[in-house]
Structure formats: structure tokens, C-alpha cells
Protein backbone atom coordinates (compact mmCIF):
# COMPACT_ATOMS: atom_id res chain seq x y z
CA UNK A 1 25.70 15.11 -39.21
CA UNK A 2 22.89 14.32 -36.32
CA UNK A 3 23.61 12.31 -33.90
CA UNK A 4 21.52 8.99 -33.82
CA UNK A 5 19.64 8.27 -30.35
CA UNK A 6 18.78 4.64 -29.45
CA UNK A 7 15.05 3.81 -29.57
CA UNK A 8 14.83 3.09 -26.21
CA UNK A 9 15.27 7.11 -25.47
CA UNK A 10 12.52 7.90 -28.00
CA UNK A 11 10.03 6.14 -26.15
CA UNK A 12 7.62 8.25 -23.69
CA UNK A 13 8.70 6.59 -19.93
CA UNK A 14 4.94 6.73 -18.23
CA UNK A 15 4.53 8.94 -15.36
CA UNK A 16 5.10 7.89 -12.14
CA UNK A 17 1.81 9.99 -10.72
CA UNK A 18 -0.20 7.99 -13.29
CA UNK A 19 1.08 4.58 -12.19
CA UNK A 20 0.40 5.28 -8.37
CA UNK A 21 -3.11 6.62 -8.87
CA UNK A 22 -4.41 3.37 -8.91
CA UNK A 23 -2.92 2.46 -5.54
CA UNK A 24 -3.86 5.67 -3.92
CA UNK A 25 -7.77 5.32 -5.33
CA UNK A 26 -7.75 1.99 -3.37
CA UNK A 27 -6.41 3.09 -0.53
CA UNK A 28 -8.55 5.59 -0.56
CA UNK A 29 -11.95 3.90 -0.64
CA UNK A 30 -10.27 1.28 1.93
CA UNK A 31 -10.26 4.04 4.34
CA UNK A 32 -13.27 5.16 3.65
CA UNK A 33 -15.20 2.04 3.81
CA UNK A 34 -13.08 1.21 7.12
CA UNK A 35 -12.98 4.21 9.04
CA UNK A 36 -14.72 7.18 7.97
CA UNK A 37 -18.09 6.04 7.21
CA UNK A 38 -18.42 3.73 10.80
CA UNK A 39 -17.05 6.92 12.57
CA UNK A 40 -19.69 9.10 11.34
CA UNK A 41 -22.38 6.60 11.95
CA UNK A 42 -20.90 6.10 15.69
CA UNK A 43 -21.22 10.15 15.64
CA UNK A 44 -24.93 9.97 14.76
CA UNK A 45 -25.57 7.21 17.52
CA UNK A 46 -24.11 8.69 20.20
CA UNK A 47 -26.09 11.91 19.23
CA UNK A 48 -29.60 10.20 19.13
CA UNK A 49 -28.46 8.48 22.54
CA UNK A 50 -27.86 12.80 24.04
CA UNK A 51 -30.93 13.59 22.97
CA UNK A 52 -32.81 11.13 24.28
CA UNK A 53 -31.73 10.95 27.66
CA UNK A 54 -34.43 11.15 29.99
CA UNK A 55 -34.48 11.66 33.68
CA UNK A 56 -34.56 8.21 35.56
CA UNK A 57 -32.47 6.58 32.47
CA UNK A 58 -29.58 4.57 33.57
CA UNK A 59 -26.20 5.47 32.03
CA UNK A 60 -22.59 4.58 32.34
CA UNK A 61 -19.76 7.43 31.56
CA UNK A 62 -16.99 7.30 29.90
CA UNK A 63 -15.14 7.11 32.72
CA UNK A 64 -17.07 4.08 34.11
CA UNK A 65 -19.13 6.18 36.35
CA UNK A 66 -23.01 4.41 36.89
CA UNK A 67 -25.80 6.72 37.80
CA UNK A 68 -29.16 7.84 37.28
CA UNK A 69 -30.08 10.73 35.40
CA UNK A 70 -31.15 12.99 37.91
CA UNK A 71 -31.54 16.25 35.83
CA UNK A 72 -30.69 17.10 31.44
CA UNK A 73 -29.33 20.08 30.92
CA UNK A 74 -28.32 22.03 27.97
CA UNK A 75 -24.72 21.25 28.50
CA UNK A 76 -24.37 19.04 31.69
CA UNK A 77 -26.23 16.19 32.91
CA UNK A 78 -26.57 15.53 36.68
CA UNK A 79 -26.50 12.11 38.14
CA UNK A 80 -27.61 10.59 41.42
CA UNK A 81 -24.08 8.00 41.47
CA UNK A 82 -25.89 7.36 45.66
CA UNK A 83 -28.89 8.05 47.58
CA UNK A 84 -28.51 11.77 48.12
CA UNK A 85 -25.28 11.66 45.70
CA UNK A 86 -24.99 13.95 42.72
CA UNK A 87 -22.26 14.58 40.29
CA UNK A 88 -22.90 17.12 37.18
CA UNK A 89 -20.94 15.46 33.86
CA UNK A 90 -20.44 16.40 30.73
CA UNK A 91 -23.21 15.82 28.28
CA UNK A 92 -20.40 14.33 26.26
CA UNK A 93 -19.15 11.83 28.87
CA UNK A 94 -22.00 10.25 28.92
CA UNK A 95 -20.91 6.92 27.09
CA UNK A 96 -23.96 4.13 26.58
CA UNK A 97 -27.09 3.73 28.25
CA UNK A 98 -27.54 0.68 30.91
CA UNK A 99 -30.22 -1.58 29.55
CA UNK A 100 -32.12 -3.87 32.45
CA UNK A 101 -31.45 -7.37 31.42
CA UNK A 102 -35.08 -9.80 31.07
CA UNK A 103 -33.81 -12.28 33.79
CA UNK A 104 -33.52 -9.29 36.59
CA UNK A 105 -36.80 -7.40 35.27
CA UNK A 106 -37.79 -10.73 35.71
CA UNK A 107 -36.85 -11.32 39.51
CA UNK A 108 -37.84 -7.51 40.29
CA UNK A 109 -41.67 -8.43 39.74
């Protein structure tokens, strides 16, 4: 004599991997879209911005230093922060470039 199971244990119970994958694939591409790909465009900006540094451009660091590039190096940049006042930074720290604003380019001529 065999003992009868129910039908309810005959059934295949889906896998729990399968029934997360969904979830995972969104969070996934959420990430993605959200924090990886505006990261690695920041990367590329701030790259472009080291190499084109120039002596005479105005920059801010990122530790809120102002100065103008006195000298590029190949791994340092040296700023004039005063008349006769240098500091060597970082190529790194150096955060954005200070634009002139049209109003004071304005009052300057």
C-alpha cells in the first residue's frame, strides 16, 4: 500500500531566486541610472576642467581656497592666493573654475 500525498505537495513551489530577480533587475538599473552613470560623467568633467587649466585661470579648491593659477604642473598646481602669495595644491583639489560674471566684465572696461 502507497501512501497518498495531497495535491498541494505535488505541486512545484517556485523559487524564491526567480521571484526576486525582478526586484533586483530594477534596482539595479535604478542605481545605475541614479548614480553610476552621473558619477562617471562628473569624473569626465572634472578631468577636461585639469587639463585645461591654464596659467592666469581663476579657480576655487576644494577647500574654498581662491587663487590664480600661477604655474601647472604634472602633479601640483601653484596658486598666487596674494600679491607675492603662493600655495602649491593638489591637481586634484582643484574643485571648479571661477567664471567673471558680464555685469563686473562690464564695470572693469
Amino acid at each position: 500500500m502507497t501512501p497518498q500525498f495531497p495535491a498541494i505537495f505535488m505541486q512545484a513551489a517556485p523559487s524564491p531566486f526567480l521571484s526576486t530577480l525582478p526586484m533586483i533587475l530594477i534596482i539595479g538599473v535604478i542605481f545605475y541610472f541614479f548614480v553610476w552613470r552621473p558619477q562617471r560623467t562628473e569624473e569626465k568633467e572634472h578631468q577636461t576642467l585639469l587639463s585645461g587649466l591654464q596659467r592666469g585661470d581663476k579657480v576655487v579648491t576644494t577647500s574654498g581656497i581662491h587663487g590664480k593659477v600661477h604655474e601647472v604642473r604634472t602633479d601640483a598646481i601653484v596658486l598666487e592666493v596674494c600679491p607675492n602669495g603662493f600655495l602649491t595644491v593638489d591637481r586634484e583639489a582643484v574643485k571648479k573654475k571661477q567664471v567673471e560674471k558680464v555685469a563686473d566684465a562690464a564695470k572693469k572696461s
